[in-house]
C-alpha atoms as a PDB file:
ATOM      1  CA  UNK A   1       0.000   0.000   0.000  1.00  0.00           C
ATOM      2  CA  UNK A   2       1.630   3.733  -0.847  1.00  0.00           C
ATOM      3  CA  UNK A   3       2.266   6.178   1.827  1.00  0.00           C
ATOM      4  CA  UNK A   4      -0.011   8.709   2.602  1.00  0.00           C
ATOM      5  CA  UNK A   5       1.184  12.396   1.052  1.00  0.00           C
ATOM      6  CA  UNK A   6       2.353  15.453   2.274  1.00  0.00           C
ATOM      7  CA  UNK A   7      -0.751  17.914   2.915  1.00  0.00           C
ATOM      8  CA  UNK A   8      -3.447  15.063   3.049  1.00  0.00           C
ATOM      9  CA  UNK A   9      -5.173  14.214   6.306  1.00  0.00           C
ATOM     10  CA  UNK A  10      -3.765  11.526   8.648  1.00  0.00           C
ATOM     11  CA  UNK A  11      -5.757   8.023   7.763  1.00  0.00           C
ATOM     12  CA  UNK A  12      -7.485   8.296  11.350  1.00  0.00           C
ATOM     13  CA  UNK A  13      -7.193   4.411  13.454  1.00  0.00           C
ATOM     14  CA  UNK A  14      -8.361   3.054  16.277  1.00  0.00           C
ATOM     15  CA  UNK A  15      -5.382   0.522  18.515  1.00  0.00           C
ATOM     16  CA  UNK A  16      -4.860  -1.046  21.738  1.00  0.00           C
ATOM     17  CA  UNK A  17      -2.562   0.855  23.842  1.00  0.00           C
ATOM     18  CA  UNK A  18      -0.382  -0.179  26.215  1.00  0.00           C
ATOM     19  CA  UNK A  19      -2.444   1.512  29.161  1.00  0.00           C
ATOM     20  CA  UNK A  20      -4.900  -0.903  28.677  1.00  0.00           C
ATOM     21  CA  UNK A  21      -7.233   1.236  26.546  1.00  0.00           C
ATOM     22  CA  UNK A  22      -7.826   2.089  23.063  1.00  0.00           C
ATOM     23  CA  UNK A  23      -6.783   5.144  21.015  1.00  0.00           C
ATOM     24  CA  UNK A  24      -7.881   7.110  18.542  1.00  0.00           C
ATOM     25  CA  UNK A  25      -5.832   9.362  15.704  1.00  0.00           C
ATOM     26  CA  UNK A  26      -8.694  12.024  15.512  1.00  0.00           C
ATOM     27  CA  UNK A  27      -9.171  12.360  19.186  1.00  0.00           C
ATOM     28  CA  UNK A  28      -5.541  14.262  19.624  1.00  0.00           C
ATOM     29  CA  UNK A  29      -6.414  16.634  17.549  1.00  0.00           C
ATOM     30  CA  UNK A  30      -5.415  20.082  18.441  1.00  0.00           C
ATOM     31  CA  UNK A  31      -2.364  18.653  19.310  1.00  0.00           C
ATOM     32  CA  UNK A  32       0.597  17.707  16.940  1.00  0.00           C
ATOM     33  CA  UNK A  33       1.554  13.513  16.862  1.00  0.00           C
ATOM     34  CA  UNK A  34       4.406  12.542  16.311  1.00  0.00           C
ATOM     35  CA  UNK A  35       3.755   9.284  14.857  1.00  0.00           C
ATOM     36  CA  UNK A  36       6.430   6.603  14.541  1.00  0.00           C
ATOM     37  CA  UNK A  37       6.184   2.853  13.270  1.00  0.00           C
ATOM     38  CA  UNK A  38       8.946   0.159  14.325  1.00  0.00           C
ATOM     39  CA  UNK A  39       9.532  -3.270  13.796  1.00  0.00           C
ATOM     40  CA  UNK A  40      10.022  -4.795  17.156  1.00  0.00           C
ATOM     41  CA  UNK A  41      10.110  -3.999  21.093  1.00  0.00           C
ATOM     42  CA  UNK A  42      13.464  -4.467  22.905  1.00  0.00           C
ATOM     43  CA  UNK A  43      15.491  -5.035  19.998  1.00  0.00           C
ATOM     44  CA  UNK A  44      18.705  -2.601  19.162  1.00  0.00           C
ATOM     45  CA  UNK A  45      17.825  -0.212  16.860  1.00  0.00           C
ATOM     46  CA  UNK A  46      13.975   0.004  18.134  1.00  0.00           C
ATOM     47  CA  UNK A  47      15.120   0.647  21.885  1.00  0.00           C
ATOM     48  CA  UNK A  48      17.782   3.140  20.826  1.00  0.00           C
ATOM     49  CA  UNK A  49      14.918   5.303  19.246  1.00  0.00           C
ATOM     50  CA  UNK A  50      12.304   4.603  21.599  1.00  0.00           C
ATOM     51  CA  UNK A  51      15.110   5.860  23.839  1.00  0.00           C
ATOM     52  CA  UNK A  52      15.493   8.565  22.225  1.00  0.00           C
ATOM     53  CA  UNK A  53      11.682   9.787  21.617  1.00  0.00           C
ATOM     54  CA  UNK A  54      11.686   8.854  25.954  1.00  0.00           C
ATOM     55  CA  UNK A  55      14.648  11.678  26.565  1.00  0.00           C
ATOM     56  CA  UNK A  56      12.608  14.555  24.547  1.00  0.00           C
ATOM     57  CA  UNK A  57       9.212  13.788  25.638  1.00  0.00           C
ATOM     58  CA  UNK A  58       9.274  16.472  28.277  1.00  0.00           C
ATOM     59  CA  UNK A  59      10.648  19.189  25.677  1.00  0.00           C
ATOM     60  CA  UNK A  60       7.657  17.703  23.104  1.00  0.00           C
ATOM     61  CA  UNK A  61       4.880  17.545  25.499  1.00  0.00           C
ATOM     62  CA  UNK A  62       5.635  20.819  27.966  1.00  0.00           C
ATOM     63  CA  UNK A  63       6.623  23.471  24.852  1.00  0.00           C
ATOM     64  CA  UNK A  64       5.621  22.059  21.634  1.00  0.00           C
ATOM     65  CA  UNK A  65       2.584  20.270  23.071  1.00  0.00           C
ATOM     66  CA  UNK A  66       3.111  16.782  20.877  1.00  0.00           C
ATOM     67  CA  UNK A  67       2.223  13.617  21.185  1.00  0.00           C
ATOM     68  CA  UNK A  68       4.510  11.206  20.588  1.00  0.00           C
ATOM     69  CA  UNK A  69       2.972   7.477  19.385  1.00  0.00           C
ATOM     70  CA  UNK A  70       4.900   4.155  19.152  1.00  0.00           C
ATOM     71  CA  UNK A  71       3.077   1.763  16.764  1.00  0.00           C
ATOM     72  CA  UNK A  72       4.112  -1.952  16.060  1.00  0.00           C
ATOM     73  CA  UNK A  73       2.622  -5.387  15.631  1.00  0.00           C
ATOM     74  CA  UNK A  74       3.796  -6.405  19.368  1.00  0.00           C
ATOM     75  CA  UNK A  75       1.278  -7.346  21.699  1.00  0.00           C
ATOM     76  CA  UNK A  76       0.130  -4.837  24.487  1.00  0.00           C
ATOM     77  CA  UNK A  77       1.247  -7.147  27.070  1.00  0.00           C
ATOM     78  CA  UNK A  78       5.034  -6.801  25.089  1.00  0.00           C
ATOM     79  CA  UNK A  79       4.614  -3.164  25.051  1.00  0.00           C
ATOM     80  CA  UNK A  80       3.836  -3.318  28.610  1.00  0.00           C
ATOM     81  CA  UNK A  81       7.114  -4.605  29.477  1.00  0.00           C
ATOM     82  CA  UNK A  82       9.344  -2.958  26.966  1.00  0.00           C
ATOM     83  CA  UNK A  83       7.636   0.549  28.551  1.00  0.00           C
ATOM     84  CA  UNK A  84       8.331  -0.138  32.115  1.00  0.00           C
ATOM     85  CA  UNK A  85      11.950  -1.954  31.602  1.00  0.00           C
ATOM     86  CA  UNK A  86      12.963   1.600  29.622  1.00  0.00           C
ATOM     87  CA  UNK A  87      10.662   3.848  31.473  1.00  0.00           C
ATOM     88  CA  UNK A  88       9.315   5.014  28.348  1.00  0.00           C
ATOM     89  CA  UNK A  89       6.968   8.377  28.551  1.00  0.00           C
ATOM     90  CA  UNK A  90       4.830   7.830  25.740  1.00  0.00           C
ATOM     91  CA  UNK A  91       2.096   5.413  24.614  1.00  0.00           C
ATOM     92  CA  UNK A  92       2.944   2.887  22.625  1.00  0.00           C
ATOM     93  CA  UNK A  93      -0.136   1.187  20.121  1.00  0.00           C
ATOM     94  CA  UNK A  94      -0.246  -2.850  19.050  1.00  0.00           C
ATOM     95  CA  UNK A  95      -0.837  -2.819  15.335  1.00  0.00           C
ATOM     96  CA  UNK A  96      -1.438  -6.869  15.491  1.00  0.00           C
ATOM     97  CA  UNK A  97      -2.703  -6.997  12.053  1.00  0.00           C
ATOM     98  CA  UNK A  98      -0.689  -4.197  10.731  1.00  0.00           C
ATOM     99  CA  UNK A  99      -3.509  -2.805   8.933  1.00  0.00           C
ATOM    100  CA  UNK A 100      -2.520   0.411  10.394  1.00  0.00           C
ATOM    101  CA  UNK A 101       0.794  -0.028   9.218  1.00  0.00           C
ATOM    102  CA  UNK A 102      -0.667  -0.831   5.747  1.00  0.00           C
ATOM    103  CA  UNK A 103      -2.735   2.376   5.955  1.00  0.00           C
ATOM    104  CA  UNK A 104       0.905   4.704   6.527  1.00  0.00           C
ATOM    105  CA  UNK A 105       2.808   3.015   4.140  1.00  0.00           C
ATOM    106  CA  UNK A 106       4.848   0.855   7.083  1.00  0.00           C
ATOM    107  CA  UNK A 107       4.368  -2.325   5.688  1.00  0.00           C
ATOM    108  CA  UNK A 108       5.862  -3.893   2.913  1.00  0.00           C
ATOM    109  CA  UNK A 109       8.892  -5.488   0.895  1.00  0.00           C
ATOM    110  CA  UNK A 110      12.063  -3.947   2.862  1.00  0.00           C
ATOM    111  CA  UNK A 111      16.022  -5.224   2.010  1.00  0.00           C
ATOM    112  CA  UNK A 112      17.008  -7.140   5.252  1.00  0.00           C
ATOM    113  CA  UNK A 113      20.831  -8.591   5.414  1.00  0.00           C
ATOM    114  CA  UNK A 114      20.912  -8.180   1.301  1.00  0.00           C
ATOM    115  CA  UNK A 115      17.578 -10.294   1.075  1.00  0.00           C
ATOM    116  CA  UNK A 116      14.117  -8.645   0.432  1.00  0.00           C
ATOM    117  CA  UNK A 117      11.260  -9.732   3.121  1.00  0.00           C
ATOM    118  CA  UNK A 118       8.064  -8.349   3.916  1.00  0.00           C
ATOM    119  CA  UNK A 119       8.342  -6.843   7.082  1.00  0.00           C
ATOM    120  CA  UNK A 120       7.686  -3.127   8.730  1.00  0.00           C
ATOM    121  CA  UNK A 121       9.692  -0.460   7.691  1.00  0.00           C
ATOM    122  CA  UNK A 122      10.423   1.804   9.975  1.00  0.00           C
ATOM    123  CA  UNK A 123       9.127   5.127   9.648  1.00  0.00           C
ATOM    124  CA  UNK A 124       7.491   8.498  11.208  1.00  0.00           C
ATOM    125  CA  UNK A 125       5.046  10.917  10.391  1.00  0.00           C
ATOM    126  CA  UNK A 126       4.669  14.361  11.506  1.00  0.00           C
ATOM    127  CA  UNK A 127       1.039  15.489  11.905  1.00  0.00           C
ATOM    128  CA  UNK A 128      -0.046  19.140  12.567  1.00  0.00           C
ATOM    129  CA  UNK A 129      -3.171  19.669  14.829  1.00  0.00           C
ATOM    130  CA  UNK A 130      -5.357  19.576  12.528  1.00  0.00           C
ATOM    131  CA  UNK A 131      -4.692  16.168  11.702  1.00  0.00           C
ATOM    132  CA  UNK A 132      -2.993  16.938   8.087  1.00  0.00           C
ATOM    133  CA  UNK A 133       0.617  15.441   7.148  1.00  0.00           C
ATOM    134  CA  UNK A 134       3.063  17.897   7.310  1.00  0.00           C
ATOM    135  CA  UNK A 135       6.232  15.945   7.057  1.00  0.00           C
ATOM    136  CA  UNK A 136       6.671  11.980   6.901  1.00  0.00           C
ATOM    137  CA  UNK A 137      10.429  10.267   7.059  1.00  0.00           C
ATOM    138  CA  UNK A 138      10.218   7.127   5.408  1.00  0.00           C
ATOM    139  CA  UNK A 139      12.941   4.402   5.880  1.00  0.00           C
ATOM    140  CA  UNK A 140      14.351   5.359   8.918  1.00  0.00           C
ATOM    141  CA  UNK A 141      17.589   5.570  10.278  1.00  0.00           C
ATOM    142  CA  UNK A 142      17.121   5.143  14.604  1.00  0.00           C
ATOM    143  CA  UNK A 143      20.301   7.304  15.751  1.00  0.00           C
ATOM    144  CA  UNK A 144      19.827  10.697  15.148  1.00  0.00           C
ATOM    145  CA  UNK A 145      16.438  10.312  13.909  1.00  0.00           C
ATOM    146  CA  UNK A 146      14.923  12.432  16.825  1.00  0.00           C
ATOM    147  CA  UNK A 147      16.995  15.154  16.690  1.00  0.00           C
ATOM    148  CA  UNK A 148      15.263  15.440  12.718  1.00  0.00           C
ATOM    149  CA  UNK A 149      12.094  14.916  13.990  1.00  0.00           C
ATOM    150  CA  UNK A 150      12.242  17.917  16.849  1.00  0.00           C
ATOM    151  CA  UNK A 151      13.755  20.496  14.124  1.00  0.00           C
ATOM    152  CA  UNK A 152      10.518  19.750  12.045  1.00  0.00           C
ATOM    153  CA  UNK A 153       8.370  19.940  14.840  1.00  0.00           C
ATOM    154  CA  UNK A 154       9.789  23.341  16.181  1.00  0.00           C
ATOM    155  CA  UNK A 155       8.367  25.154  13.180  1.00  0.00           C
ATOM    156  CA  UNK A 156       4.933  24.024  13.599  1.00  0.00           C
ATOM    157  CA  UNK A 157       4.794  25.649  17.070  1.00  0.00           C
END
C-alpha cells in the first residue's frame, strides 16, 4: 500500500494501547503527533529510538505540546514490558494486524541482510493539529532520527 502524502489528512485508526485502553488518531487533535512505526520492542535499533523519543518527551509535550505514538505489531502485554523496563513516557499502540501499518505506508517489501522480506519499515510521520501530514520520514535511520524529527516539529509551534 503507498504512503499517505504530504498535505493530506492523517488516515485516522483506532489501537490497543499499552495503558490498557484504546486510542484514537482524531481524538488528539489540536495537538501535533508525532507518529512513529517500528519493527520490534526491545530489539537494538527500536530501543535506541524509543530511547530517544523517551529523553525529549518532556521538551515535546511541555513546549511544543506533541504527542509522541509508538506503533508496532507487538502485543500490548510486550509493550507493557518494553515501557516499564525503559521507562518510556509515551504510549505505545499494538498494530497486530498491521492494517494500520498498511494504511501509513509501514508495511511492505524492505532489504534485510541483502535479502528482500516483507516486514515493517520503519518510519514516522509528523502530523499538525489539525490532523494533516506535514512531514513523513520514510525508511528510517534510529540514531539521530529524533533530533530530525524535533527540528521539524519546532516550526509548527
Amino acid at each position: 500500500m503507498s504512503r499517505p502524502e504530504i498535505g493530506t489528512q492523517a488516515p485516522d485508526f483506532t489501537l490497543p494501547s499499552d495503558a490498557g485502553s484504546t486510542l484514537r488518531l482524531s481524538d488528539l487533535r489540536g495537538s501535533p503527533v508525532v507518529l512513529y512505526f517500528y519493527p520490534k520492542d526491545d530489539t537494538p535499533g527500536c530501543t535506541t529510538e524509543a530511547c530517544d523519543f523517551r529523553d525529549h518527551s518532556d521538551t515535546w509535550a511541555k513546549s511544543l505540546g506533541a504527542v509522541v505514538l509508538g506503533v508496532s505489531a507487538d502485543s500490548v502485554a510486550a509493550h507493557q514490558r518494553f515501557k516499564t523496563k525503559y521507562g518510556l513516557t509515551f504510549p505505545l499502540l499494538s498494530d497486530a494486524d498491521r492494517q494500520v501499518m498498511g494504511l501509513y505506508g509501514a508495511y511492505g517489501e524492505k532489504v534485510m541482510y541483502g535479502k528482500t522480506v516483507q516486514g515493517v519499515i520503519r518510519s514516522t510521520f509528523l502530523i499538525d493539529r489539525h490532523g494533516v501530514i506535514v512531514r513523513v520520514w520514510p525508511k528510517v535511520v534510529a540514531k539521530g532520527h529524533v533530533q530530525q524529527v524535533m527540528a521539524a516539529l519546532t516550526l509548527l509551534a
